[in-house]
N, C-alpha and C. Protein backbone atom coordinates (compact mmCIF):
# COMPACT_ATOMS: atom_id res chain seq x y z
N UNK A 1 0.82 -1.20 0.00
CA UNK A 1 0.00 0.00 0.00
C UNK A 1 0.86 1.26 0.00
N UNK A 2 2.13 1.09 -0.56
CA UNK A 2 3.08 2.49 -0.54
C UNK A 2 2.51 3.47 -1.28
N UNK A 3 1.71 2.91 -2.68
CA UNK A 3 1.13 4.11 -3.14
C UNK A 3 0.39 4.98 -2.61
N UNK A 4 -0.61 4.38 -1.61
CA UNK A 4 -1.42 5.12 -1.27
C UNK A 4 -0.94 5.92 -0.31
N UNK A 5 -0.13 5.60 0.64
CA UNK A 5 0.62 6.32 1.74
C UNK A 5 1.49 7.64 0.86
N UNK A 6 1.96 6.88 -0.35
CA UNK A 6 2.45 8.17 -0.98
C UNK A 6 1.76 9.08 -1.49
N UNK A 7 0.71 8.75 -2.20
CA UNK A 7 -0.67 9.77 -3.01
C UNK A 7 -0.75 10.87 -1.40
N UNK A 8 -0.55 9.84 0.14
CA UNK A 8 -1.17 10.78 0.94
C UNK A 8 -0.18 11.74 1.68
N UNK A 9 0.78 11.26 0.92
CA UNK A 9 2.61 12.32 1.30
C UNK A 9 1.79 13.45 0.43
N UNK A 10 1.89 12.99 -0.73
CA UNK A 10 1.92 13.74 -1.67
C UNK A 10 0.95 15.40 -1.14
N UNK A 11 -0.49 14.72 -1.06
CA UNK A 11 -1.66 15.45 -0.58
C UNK A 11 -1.50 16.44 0.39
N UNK A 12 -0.62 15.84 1.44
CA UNK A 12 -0.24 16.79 2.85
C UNK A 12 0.05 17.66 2.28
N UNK A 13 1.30 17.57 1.93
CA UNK A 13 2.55 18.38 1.18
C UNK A 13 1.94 19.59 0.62
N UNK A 14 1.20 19.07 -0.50
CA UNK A 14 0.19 20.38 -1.55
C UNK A 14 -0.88 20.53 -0.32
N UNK A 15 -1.10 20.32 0.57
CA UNK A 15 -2.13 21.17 1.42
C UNK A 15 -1.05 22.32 2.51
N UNK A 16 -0.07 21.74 3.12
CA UNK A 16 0.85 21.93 4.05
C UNK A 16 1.60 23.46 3.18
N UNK A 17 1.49 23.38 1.80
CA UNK A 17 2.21 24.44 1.27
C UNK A 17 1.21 25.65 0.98
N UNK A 18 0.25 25.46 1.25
CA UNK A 18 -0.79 26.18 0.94
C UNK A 18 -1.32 26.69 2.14
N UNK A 19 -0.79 26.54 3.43
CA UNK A 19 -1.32 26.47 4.95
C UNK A 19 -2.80 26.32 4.56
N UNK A 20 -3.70 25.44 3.99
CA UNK A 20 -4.76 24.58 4.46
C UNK A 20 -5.03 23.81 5.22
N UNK A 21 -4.06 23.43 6.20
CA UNK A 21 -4.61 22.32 7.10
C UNK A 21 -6.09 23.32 7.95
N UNK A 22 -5.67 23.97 8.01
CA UNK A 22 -6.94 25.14 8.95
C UNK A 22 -8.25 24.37 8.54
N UNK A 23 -8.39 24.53 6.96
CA UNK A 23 -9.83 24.29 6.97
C UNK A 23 -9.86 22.40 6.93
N UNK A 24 -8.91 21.92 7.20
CA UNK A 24 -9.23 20.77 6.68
C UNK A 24 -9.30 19.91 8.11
N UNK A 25 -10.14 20.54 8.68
CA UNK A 25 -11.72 19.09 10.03
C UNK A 25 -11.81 18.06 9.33
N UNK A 26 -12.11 17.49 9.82
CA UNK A 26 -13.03 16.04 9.62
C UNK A 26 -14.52 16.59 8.97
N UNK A 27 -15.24 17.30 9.69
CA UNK A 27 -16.04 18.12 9.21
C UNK A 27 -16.57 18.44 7.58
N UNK A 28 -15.33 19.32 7.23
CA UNK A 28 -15.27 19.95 6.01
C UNK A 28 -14.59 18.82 5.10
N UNK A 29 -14.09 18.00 5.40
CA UNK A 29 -13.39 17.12 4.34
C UNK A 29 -14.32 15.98 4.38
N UNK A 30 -15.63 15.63 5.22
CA UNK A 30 -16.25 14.66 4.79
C UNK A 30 -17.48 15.83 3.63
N UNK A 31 -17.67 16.89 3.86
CA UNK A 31 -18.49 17.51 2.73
C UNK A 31 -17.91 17.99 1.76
N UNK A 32 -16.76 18.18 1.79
CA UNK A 32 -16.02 18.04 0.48
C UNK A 32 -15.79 16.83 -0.63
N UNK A 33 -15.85 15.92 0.44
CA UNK A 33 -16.43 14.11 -0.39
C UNK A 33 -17.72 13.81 -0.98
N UNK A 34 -18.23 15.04 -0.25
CA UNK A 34 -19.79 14.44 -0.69
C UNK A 34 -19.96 15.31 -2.14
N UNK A 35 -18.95 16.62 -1.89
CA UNK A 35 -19.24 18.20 -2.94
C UNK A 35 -18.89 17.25 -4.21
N UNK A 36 -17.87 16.96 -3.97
CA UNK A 36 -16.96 16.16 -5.33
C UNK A 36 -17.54 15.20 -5.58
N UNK A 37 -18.37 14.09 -4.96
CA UNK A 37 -19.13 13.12 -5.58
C UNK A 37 -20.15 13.55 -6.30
N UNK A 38 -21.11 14.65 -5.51
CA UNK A 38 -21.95 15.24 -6.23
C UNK A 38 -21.71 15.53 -7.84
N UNK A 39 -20.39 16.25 -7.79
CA UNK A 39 -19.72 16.63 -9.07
C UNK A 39 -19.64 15.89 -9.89
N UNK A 40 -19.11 14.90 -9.49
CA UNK A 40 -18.64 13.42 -10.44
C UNK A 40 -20.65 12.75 -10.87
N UNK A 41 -21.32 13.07 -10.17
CA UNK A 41 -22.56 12.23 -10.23
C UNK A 41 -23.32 13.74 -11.80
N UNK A 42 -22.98 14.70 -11.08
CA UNK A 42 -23.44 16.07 -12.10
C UNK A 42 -23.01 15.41 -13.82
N UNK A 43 -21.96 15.00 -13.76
CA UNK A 43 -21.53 14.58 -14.90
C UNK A 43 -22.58 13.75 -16.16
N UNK A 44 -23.01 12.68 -15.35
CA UNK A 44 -24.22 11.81 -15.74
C UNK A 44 -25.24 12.16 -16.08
N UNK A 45 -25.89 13.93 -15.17
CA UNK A 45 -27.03 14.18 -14.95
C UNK A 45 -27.77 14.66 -16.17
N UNK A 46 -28.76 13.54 -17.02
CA UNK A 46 -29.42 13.95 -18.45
C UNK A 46 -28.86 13.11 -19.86
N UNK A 47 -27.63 12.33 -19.19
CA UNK A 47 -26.88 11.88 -20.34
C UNK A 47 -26.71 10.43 -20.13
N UNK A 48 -26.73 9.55 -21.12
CA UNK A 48 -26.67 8.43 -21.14
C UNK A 48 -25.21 8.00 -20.64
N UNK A 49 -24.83 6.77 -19.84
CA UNK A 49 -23.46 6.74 -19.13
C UNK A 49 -22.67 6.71 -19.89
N UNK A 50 -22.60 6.34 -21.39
CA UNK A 50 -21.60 6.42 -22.57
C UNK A 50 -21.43 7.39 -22.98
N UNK A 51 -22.28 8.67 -22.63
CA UNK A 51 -21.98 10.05 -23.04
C UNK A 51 -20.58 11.38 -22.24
N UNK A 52 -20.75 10.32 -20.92
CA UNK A 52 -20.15 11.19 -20.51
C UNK A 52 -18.36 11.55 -20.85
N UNK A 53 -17.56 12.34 -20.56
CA UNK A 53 -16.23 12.72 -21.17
C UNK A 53 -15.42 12.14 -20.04
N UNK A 54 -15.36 10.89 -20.22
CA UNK A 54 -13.84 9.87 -19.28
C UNK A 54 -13.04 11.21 -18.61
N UNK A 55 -12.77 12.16 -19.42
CA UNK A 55 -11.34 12.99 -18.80
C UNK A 55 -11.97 13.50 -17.09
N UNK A 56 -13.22 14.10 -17.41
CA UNK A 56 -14.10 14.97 -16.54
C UNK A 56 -14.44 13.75 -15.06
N UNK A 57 -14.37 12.21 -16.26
CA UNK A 57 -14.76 11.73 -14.64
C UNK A 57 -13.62 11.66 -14.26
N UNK A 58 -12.57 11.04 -14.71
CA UNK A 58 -10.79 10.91 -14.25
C UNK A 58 -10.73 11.98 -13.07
N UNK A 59 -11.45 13.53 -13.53
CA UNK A 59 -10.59 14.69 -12.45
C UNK A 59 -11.60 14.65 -11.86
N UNK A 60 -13.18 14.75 -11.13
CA UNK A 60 -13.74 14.24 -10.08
C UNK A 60 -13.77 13.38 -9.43
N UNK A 61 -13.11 12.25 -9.75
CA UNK A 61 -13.05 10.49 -9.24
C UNK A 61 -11.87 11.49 -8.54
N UNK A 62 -10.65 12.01 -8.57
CA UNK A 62 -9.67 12.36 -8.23
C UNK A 62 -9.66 13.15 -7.25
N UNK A 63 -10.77 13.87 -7.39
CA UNK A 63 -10.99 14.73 -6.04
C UNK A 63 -11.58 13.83 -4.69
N UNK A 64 -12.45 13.13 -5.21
CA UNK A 64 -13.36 11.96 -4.22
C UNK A 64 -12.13 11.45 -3.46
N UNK A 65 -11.48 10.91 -4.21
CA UNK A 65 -10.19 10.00 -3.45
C UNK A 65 -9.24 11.00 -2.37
N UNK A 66 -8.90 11.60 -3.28
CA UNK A 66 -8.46 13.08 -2.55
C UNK A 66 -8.86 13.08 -1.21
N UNK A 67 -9.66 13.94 -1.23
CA UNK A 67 -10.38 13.87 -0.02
C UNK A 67 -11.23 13.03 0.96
N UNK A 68 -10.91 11.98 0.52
CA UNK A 68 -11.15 10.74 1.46
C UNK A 68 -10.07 10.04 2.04
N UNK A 69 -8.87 9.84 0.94
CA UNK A 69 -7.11 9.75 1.37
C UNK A 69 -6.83 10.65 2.63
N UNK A 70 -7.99 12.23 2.38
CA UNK A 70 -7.55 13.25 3.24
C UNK A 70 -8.13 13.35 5.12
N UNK A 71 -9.36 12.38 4.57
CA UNK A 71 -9.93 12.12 6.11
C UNK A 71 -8.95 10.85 6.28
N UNK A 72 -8.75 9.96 6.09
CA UNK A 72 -8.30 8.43 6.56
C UNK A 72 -7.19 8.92 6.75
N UNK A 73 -6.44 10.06 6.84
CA UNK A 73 -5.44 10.32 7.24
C UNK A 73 -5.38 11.19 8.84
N UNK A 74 -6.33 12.16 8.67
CA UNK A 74 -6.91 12.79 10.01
C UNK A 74 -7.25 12.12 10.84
N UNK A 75 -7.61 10.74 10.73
CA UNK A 75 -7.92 9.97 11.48
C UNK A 75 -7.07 8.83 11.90
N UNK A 76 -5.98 8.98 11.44
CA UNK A 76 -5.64 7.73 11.55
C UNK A 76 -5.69 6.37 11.10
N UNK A 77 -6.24 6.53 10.04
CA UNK A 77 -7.02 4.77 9.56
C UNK A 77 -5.91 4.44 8.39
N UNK A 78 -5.78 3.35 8.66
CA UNK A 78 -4.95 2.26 7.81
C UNK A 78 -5.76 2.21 6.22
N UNK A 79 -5.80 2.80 5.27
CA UNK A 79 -6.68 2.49 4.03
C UNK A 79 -6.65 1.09 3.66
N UNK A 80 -5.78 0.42 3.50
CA UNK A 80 -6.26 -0.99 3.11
C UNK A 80 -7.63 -1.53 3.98
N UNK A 81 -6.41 -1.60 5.59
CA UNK A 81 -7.60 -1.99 6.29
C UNK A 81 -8.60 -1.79 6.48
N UNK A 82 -9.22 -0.25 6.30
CA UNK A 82 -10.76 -0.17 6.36
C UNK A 82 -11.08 -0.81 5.28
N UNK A 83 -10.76 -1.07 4.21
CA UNK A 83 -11.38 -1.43 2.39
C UNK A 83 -11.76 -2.69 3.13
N UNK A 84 -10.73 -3.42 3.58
CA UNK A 84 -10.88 -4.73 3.67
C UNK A 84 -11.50 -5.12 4.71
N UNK A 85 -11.35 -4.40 5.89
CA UNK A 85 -12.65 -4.96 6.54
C UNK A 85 -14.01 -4.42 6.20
N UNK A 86 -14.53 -3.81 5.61
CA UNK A 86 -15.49 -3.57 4.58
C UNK A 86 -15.77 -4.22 3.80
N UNK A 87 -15.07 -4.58 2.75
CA UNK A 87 -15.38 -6.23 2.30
C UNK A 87 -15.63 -7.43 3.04
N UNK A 88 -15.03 -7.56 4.35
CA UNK A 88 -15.38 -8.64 4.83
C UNK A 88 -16.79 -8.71 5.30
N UNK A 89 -17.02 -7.56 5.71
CA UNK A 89 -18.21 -6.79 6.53
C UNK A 89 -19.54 -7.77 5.03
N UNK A 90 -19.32 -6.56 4.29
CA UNK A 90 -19.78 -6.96 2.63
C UNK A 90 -20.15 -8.56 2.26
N UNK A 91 -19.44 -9.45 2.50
CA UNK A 91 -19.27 -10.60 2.19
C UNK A 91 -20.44 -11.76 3.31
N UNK A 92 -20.50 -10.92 4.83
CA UNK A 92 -21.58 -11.44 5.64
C UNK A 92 -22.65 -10.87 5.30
N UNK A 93 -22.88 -9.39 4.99
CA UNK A 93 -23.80 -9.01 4.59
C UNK A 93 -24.90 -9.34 3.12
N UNK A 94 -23.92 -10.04 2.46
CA UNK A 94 -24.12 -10.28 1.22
C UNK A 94 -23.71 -11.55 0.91
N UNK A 95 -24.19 -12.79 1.42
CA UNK A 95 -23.42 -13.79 0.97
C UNK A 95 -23.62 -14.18 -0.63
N UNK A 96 -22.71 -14.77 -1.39
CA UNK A 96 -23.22 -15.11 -2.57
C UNK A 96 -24.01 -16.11 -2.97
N UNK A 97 -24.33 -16.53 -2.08
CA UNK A 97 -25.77 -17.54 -2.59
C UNK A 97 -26.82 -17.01 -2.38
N UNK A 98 -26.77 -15.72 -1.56
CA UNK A 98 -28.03 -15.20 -1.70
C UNK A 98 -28.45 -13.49 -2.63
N UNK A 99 -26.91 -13.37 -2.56
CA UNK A 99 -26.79 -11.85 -3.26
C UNK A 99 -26.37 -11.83 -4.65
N UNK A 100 -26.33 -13.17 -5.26
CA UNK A 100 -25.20 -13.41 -7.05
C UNK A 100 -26.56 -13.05 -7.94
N UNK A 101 -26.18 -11.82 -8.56
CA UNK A 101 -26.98 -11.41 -9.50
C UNK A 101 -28.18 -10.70 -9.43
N UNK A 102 -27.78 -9.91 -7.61
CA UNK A 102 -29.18 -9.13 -7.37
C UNK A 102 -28.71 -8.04 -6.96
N UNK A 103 -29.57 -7.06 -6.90
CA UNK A 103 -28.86 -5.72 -6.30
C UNK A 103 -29.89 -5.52 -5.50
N UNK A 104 -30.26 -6.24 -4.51
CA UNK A 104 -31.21 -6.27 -3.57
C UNK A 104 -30.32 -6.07 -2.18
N UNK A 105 -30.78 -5.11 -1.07
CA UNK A 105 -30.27 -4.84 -0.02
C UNK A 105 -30.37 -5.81 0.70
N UNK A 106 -29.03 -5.62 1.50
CA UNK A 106 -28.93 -6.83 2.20
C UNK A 106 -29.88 -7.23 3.10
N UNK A 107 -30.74 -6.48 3.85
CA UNK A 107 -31.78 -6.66 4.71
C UNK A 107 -32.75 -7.16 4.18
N UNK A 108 -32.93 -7.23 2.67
CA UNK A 108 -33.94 -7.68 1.81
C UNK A 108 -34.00 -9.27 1.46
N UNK A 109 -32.54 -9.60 1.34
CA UNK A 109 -32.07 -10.83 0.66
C UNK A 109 -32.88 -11.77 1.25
């Protein structure tokens, strides 16, 4: 997981040079995840999913991560490890004999 530890060198760094840590709470960087998803979702909005311009999602997908690299760091959290215990989480919640080929909530299954 060096990349990601590095993407989150990287991130400090361009925040740290900018003295942004100020605004950057837990707070404001989980609505900044949500601003940028929004963004990335704006993309879609009216257009068939083959319409949209790959480049435009590339630089909102980029911000999402961004700023989620940017909380799991405020916090302390290991990124693999949350993914993966999230999947594991995922995997009780969803077993595949009852979830293969449905997009039915797990409470539903």
């Amino acid at each position: 997981m060096s990349d990601i530890n590095d993407l989150t060198k990287m991130l400090l760094q361009f925040r740290d040079d900018r003295d942004w840590n100020q605004f950057h709470n837990a707070k404001d960087l989980a609505i900044a995840v949500s601003v940028e998803a929004n963004e990335l979702l704006e993309l879609f909005l009216w257009k068939s999913p083959d319409d949209v311009n790959p480049d435009k999602i590339k630089e909102e997908l980029a911000d999402v991560i961004s700023f989620a690299l940017l909380m799991a760091e405020k916090y302390g959290f290991d990124v693999k490890n949350i993914v993966l215990d999230k999947i594991a989480l995922n995997g009780i919640k969803y077993p595949i004999e009852k979830a293969k080929g449905r997009a039915t909530k797990y409470d539903e299954l």
